[in-house]
PDB file of N, CA and C in Angstrom:
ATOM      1  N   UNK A   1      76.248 -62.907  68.604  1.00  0.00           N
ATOM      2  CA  UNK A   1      76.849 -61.579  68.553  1.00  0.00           C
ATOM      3  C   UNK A   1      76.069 -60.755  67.530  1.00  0.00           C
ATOM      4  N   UNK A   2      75.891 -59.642  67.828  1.00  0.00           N
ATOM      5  CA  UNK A   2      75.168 -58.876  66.764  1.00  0.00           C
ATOM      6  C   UNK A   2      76.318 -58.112  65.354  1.00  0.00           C
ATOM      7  N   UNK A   3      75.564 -57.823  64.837  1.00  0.00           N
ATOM      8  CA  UNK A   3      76.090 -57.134  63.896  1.00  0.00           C
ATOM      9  C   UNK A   3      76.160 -55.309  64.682  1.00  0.00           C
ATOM     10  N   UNK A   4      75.506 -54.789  65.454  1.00  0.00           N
ATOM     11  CA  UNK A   4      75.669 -53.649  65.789  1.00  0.00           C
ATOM     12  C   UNK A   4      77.882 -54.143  66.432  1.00  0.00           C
ATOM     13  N   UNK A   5      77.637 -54.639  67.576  1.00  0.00           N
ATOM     14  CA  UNK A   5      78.763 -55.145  68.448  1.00  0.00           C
ATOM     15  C   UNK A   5      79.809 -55.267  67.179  1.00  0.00           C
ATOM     16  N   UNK A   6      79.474 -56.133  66.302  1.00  0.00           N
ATOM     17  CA  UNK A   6      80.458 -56.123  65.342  1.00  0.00           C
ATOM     18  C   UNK A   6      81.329 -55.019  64.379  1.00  0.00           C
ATOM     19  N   UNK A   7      80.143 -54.116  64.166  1.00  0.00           N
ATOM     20  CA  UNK A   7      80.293 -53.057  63.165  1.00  0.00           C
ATOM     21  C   UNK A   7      81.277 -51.547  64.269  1.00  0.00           C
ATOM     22  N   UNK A   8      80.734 -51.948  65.485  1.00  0.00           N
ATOM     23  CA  UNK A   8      81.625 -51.381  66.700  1.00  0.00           C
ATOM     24  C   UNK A   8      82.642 -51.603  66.972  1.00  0.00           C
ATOM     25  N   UNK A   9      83.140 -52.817  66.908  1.00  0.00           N
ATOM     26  CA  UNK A   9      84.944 -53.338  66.861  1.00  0.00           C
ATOM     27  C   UNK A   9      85.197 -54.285  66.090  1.00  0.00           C
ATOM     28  N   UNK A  10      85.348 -54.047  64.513  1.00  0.00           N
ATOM     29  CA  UNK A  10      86.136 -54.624  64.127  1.00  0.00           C
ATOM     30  C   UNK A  10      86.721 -55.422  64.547  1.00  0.00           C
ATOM     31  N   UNK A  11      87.513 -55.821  65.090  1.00  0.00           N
ATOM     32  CA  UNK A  11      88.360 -56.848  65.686  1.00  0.00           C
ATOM     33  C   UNK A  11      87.309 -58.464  66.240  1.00  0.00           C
ATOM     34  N   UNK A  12      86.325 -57.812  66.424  1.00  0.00           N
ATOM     35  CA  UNK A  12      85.504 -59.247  66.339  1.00  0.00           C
ATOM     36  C   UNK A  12      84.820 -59.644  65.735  1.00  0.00           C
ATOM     37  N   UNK A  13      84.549 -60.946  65.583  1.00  0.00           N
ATOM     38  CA  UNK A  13      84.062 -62.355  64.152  1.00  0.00           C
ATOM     39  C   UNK A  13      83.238 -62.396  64.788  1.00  0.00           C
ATOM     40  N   UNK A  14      82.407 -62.163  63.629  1.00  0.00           N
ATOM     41  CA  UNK A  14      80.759 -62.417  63.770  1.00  0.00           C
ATOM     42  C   UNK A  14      80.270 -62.769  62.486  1.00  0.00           C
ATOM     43  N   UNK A  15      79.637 -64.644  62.835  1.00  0.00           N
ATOM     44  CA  UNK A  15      79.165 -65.569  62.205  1.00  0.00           C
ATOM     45  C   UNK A  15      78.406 -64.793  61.600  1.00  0.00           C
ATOM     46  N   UNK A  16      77.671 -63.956  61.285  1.00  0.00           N
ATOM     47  CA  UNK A  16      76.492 -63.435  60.350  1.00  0.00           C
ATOM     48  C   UNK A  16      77.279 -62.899  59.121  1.00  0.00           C
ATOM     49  N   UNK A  17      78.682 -62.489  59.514  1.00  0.00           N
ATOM     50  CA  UNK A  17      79.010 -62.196  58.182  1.00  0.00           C
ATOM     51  C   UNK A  17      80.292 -62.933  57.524  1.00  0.00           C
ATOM     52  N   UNK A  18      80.399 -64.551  58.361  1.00  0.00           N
ATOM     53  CA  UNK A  18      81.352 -65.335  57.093  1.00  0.00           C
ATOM     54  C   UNK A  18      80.428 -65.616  55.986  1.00  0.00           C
ATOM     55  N   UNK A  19      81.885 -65.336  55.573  1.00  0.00           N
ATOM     56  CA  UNK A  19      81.331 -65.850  53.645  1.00  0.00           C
ATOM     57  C   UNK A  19      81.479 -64.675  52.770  1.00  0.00           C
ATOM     58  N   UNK A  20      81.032 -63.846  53.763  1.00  0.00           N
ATOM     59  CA  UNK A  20      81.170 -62.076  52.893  1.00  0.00           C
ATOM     60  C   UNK A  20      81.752 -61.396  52.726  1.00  0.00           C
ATOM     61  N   UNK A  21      82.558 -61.412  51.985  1.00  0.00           N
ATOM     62  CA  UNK A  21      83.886 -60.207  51.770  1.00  0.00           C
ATOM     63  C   UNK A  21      83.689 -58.863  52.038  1.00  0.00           C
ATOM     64  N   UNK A  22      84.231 -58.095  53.130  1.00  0.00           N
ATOM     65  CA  UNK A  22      84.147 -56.971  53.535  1.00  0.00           C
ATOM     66  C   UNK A  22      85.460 -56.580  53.930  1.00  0.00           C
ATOM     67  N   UNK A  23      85.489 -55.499  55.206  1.00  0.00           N
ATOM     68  CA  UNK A  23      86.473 -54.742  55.341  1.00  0.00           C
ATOM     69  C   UNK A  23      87.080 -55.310  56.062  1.00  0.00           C
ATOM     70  N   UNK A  24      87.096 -56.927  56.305  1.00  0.00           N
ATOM     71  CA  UNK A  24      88.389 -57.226  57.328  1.00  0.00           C
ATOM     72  C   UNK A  24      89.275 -58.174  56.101  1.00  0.00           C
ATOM     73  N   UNK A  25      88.887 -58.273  55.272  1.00  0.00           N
ATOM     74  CA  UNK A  25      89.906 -58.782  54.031  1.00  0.00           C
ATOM     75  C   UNK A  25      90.473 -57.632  52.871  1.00  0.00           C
ATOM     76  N   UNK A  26      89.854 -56.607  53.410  1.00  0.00           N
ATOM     77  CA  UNK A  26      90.124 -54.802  52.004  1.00  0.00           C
ATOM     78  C   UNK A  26      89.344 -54.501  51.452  1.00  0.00           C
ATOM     79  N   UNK A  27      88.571 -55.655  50.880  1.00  0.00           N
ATOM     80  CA  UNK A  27      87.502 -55.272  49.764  1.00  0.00           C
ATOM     81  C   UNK A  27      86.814 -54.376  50.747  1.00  0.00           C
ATOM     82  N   UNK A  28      85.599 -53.988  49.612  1.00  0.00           N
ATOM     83  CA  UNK A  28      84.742 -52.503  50.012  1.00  0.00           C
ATOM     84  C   UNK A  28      83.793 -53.482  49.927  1.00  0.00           C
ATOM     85  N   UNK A  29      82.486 -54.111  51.598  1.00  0.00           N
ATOM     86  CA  UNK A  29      81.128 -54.278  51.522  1.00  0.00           C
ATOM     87  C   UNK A  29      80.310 -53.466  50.824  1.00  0.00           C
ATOM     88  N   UNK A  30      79.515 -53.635  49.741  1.00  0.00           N
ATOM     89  CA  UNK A  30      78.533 -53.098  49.126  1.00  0.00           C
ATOM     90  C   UNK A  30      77.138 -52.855  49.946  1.00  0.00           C
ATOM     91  N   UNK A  31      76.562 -52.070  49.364  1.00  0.00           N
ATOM     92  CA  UNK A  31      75.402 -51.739  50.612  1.00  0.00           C
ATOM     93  C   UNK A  31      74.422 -52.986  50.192  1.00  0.00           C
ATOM     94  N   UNK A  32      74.136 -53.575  48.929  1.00  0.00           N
ATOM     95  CA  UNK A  32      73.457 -55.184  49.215  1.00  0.00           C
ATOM     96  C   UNK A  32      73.828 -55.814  49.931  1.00  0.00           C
ATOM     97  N   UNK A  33      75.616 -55.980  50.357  1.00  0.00           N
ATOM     98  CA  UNK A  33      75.820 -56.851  50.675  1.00  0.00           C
ATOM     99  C   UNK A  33      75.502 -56.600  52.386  1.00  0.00           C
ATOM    100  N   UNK A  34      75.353 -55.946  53.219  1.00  0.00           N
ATOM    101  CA  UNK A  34      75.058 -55.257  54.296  1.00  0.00           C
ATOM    102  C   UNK A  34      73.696 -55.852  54.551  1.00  0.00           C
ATOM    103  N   UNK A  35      72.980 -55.150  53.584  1.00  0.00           N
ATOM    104  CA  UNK A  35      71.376 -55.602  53.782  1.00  0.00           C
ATOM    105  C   UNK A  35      70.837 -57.119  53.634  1.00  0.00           C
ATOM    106  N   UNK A  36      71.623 -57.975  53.244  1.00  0.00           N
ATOM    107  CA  UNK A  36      71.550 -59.024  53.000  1.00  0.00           C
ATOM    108  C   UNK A  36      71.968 -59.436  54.152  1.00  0.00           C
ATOM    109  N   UNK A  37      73.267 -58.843  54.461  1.00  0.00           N
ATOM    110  CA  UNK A  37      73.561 -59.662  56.154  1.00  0.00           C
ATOM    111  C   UNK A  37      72.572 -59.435  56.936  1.00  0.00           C
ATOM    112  N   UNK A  38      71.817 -58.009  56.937  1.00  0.00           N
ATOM    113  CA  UNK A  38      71.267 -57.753  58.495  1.00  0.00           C
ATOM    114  C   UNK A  38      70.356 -58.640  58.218  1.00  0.00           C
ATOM    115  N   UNK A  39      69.569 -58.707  57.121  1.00  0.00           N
ATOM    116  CA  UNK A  39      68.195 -59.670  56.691  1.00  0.00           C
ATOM    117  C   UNK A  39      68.650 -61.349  57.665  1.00  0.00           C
ATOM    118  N   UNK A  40      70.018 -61.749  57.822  1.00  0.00           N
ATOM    119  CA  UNK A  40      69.801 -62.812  58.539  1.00  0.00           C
ATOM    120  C   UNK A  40      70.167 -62.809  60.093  1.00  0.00           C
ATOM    121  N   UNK A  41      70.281 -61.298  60.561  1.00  0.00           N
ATOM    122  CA  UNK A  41      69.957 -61.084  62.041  1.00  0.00           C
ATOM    123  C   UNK A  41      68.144 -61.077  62.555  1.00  0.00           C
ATOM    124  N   UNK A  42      67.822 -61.661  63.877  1.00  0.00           N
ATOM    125  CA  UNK A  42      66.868 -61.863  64.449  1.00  0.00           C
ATOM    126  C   UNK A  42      65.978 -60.572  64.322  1.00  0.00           C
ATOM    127  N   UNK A  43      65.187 -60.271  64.691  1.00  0.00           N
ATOM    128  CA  UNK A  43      64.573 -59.436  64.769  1.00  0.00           C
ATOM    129  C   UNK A  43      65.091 -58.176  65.701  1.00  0.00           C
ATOM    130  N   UNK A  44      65.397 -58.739  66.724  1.00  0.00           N
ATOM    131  CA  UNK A  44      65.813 -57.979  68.158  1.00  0.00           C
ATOM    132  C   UNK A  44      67.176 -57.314  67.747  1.00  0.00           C
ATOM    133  N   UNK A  45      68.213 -58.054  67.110  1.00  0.00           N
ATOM    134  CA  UNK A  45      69.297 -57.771  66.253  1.00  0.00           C
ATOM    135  C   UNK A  45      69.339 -56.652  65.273  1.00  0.00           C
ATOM    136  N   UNK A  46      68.204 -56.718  64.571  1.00  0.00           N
ATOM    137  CA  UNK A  46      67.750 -55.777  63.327  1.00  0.00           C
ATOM    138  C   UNK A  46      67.333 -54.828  63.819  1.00  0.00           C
ATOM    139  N   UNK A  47      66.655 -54.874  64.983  1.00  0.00           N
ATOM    140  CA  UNK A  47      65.715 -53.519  65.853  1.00  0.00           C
ATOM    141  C   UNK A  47      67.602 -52.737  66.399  1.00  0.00           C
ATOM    142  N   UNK A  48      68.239 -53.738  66.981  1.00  0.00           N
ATOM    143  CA  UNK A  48      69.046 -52.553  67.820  1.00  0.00           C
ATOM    144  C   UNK A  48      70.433 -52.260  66.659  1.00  0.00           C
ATOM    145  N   UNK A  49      70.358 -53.057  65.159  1.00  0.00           N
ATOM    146  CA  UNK A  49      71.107 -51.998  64.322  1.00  0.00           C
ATOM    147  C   UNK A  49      70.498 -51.128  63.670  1.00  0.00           C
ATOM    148  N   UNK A  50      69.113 -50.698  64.020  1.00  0.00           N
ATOM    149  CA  UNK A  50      68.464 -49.848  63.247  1.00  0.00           C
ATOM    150  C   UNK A  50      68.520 -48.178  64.133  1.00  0.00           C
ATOM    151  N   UNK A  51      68.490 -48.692  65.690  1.00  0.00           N
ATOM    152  CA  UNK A  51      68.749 -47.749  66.770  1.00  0.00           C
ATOM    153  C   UNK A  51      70.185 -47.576  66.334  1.00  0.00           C
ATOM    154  N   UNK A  52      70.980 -48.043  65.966  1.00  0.00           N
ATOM    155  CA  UNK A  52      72.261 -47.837  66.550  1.00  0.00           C
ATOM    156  C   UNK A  52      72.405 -46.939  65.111  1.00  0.00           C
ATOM    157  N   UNK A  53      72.196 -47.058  63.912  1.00  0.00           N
ATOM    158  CA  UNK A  53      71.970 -46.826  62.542  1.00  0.00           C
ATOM    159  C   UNK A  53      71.343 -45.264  62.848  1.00  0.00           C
ATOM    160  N   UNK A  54      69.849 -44.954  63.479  1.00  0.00           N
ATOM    161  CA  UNK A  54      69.038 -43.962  63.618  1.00  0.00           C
ATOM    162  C   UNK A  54      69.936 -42.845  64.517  1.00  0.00           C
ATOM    163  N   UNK A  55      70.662 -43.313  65.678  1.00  0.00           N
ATOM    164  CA  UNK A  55      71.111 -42.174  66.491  1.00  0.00           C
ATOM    165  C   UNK A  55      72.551 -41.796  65.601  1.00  0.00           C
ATOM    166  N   UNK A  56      73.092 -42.433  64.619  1.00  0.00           N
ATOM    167  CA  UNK A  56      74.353 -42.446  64.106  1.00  0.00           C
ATOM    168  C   UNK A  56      73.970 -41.216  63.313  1.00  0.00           C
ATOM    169  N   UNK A  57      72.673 -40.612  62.507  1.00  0.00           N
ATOM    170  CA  UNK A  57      72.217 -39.447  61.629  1.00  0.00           C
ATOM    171  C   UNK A  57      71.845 -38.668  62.339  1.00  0.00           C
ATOM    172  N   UNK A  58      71.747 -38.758  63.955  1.00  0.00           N
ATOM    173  CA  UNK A  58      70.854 -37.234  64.659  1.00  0.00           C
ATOM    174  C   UNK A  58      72.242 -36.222  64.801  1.00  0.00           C
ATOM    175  N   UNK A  59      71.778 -35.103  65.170  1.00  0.00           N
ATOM    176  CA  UNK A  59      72.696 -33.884  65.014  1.00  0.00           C
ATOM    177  C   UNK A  59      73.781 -34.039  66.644  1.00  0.00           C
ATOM    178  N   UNK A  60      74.861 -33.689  66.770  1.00  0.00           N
ATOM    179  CA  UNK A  60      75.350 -33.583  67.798  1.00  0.00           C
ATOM    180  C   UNK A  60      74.427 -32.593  69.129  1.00  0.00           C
ATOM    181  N   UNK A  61      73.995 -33.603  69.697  1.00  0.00           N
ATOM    182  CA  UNK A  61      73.652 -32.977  71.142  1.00  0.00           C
ATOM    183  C   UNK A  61      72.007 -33.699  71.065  1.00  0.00           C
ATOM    184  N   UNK A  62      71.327 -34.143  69.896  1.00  0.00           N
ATOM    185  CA  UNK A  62      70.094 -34.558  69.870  1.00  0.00           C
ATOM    186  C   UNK A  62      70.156 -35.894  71.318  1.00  0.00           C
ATOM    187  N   UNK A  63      70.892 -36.598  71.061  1.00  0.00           N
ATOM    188  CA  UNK A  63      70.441 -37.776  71.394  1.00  0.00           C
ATOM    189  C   UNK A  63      70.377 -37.128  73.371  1.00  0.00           C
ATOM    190  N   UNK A  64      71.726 -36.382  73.477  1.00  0.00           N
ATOM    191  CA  UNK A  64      71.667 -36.235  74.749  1.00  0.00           C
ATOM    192  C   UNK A  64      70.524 -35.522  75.375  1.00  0.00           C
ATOM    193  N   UNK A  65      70.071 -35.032  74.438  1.00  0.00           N
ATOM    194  CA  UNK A  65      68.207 -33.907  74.725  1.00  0.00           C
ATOM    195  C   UNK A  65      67.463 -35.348  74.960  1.00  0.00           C
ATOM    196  N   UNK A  66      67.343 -35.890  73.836  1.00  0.00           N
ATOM    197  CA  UNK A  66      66.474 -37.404  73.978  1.00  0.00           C
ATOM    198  C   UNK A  66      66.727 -37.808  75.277  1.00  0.00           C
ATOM    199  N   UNK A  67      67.721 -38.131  75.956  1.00  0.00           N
ATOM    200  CA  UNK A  67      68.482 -38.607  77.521  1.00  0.00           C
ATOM    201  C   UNK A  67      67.792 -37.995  77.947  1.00  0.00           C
ATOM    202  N   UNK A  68      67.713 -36.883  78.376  1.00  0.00           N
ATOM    203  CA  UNK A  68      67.119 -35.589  79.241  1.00  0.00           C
ATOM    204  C   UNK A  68      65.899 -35.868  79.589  1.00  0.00           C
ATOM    205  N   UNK A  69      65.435 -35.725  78.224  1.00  0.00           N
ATOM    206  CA  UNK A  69      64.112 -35.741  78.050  1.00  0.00           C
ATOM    207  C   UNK A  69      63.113 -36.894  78.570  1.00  0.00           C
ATOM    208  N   UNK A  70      63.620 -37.707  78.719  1.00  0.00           N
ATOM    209  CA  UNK A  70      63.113 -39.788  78.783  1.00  0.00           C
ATOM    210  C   UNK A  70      63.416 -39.274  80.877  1.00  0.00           C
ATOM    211  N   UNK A  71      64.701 -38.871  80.976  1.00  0.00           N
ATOM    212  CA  UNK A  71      64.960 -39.136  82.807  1.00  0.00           C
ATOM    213  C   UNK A  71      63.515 -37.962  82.900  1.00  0.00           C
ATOM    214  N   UNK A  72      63.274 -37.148  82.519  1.00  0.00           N
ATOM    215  CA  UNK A  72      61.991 -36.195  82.978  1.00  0.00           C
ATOM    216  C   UNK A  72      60.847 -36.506  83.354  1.00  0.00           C
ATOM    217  N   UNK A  73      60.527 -37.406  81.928  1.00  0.00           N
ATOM    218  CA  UNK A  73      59.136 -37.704  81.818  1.00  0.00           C
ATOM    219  C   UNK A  73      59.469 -39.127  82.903  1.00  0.00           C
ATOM    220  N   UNK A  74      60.572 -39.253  83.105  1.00  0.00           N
ATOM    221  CA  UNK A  74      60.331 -40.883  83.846  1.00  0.00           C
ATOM    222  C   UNK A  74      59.683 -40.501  85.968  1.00  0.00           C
ATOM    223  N   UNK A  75      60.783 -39.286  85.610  1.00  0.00           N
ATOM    224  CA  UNK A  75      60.602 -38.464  87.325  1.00  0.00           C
ATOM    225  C   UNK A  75      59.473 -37.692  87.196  1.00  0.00           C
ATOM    226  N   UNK A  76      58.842 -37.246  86.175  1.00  0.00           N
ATOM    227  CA  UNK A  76      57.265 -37.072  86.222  1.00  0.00           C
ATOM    228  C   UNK A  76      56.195 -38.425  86.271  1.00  0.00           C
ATOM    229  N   UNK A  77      56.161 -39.277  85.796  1.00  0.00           N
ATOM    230  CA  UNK A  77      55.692 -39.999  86.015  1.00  0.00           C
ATOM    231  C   UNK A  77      55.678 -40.727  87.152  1.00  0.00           C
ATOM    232  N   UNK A  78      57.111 -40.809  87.783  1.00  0.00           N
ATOM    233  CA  UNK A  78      56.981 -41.504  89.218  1.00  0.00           C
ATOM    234  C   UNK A  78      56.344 -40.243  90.261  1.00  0.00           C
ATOM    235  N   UNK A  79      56.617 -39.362  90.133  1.00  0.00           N
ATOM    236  CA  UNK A  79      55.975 -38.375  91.005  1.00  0.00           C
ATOM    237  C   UNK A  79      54.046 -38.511  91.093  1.00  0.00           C
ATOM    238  N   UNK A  80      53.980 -38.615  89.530  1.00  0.00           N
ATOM    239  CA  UNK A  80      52.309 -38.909  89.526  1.00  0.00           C
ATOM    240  C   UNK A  80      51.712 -40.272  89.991  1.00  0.00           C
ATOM    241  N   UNK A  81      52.285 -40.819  90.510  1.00  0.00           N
ATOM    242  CA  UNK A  81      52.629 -42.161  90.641  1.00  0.00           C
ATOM    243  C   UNK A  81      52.534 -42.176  92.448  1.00  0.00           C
ATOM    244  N   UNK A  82      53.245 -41.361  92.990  1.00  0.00           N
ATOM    245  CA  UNK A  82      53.762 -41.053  94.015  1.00  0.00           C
ATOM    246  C   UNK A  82      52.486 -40.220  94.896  1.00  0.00           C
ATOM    247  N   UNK A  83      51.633 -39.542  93.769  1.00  0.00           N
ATOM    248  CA  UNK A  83      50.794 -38.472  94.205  1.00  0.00           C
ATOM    249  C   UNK A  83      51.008 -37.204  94.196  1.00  0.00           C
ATOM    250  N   UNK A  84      52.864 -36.663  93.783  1.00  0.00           N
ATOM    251  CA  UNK A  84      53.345 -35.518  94.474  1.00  0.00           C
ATOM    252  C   UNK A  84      52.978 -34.946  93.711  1.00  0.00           C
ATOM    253  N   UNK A  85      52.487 -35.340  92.137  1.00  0.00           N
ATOM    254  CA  UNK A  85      52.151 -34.411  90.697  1.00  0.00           C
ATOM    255  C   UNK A  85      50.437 -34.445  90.883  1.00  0.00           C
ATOM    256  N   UNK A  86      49.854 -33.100  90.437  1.00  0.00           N
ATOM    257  CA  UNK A  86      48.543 -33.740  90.439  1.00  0.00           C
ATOM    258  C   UNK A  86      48.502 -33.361  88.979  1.00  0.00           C
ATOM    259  N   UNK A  87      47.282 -34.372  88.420  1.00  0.00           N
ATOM    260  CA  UNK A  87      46.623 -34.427  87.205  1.00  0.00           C
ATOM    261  C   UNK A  87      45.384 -33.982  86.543  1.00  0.00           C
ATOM    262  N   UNK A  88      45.116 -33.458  85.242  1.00  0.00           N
ATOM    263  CA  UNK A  88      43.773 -32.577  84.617  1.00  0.00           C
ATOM    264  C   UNK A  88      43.584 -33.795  84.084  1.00  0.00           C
ATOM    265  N   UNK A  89      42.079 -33.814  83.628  1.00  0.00           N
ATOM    266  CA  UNK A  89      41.914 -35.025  82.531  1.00  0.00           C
ATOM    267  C   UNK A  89      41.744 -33.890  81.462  1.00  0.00           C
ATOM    268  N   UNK A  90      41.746 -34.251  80.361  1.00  0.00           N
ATOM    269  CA  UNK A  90      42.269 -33.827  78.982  1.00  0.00           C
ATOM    270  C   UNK A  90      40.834 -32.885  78.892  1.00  0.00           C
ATOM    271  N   UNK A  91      38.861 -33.197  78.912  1.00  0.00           N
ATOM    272  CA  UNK A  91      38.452 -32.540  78.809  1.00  0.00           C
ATOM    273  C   UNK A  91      38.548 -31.302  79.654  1.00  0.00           C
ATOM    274  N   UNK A  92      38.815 -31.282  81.053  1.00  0.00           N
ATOM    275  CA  UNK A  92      38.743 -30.368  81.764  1.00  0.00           C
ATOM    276  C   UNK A  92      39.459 -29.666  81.533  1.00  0.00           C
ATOM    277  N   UNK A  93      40.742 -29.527  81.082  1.00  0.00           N
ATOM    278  CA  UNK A  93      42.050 -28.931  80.820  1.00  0.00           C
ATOM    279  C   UNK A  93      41.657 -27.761  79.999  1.00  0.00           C
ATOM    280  N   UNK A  94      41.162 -28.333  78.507  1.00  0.00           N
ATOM    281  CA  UNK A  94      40.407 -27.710  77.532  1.00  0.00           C
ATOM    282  C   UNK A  94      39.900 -26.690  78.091  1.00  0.00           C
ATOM    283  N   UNK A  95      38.868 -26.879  78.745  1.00  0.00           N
ATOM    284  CA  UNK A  95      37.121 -26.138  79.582  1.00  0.00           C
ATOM    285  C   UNK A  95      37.970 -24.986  80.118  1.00  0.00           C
ATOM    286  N   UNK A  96      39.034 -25.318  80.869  1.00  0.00           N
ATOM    287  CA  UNK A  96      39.865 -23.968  81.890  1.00  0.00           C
ATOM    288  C   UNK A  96      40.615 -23.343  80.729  1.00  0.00           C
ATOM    289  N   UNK A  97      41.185 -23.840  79.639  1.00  0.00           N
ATOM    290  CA  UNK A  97      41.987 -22.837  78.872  1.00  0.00           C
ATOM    291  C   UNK A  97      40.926 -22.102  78.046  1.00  0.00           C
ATOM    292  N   UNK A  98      39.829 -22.788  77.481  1.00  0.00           N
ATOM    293  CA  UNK A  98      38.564 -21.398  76.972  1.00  0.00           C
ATOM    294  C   UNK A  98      38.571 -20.870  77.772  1.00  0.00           C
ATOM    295  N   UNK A  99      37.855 -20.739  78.899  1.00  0.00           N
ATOM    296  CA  UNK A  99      37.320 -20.198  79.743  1.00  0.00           C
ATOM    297  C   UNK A  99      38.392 -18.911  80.205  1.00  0.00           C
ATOM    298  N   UNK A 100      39.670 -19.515  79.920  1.00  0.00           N
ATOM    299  CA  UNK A 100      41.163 -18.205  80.517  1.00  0.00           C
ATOM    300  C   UNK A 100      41.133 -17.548  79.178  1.00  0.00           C
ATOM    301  N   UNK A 101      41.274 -17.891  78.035  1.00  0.00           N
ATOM    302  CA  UNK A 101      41.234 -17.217  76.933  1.00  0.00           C
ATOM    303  C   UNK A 101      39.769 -16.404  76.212  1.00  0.00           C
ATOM    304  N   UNK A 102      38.970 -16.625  77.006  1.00  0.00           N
ATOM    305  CA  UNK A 102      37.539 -16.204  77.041  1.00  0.00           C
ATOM    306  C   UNK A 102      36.755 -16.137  76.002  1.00  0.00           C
ATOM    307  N   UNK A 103      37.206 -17.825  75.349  1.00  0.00           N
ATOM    308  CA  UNK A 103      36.287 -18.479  74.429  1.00  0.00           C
ATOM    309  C   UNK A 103      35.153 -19.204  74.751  1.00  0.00           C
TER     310      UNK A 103
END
């Protein structure tokens, strides 16, 4: 069980943090004592309380732009994929915007 899942419902025991007095006995977890727990989650564990940690500080409505933004580039990419998008390579792109700006 992760510590994200955990820190999400209360109500469930998760082995990473017996032993540690926190908020299901009253006491107040200290922020060592936090960092010390995550330090003995896996890697994959630590990656998705750090996501779960990172979107918890973005502004209301960021993350859902982020959403937006990811289905776009995903339906652009399958389109280029598809053929239906066509593509510049990066020098040529350049060459046509001097050339429009009449540098």
């Amino acid at each position: 069980m992760s510590l994200v899942m955990f820190m999400l419902d209360p109500g469930l025991h998760s082995p990473v943090l017996d032993g540690v007095r926190g908020p299901l006995d009253g006491s107040r977890m200290t922020l060592a004592k936090v960092q010390e727990s995550a330090m003995e989650l896996s890697a994959g564990e630590r990656a998705e309380l750090l996501d779960w940690l990172w979107d918890g500080l973005q502004p209301r409505g960021v993350l859902e732009l982020q959403e937006r933004w990811a289905e776009e580039s995903e339906q652009r990419i399958d389109a280029v994929d598809r053929g239906d998008l066509p593509t510049v390579d990066g020098p040529s792109a350049l060459e046509e915007l001097r050339r429009s700006l009449g540098a």
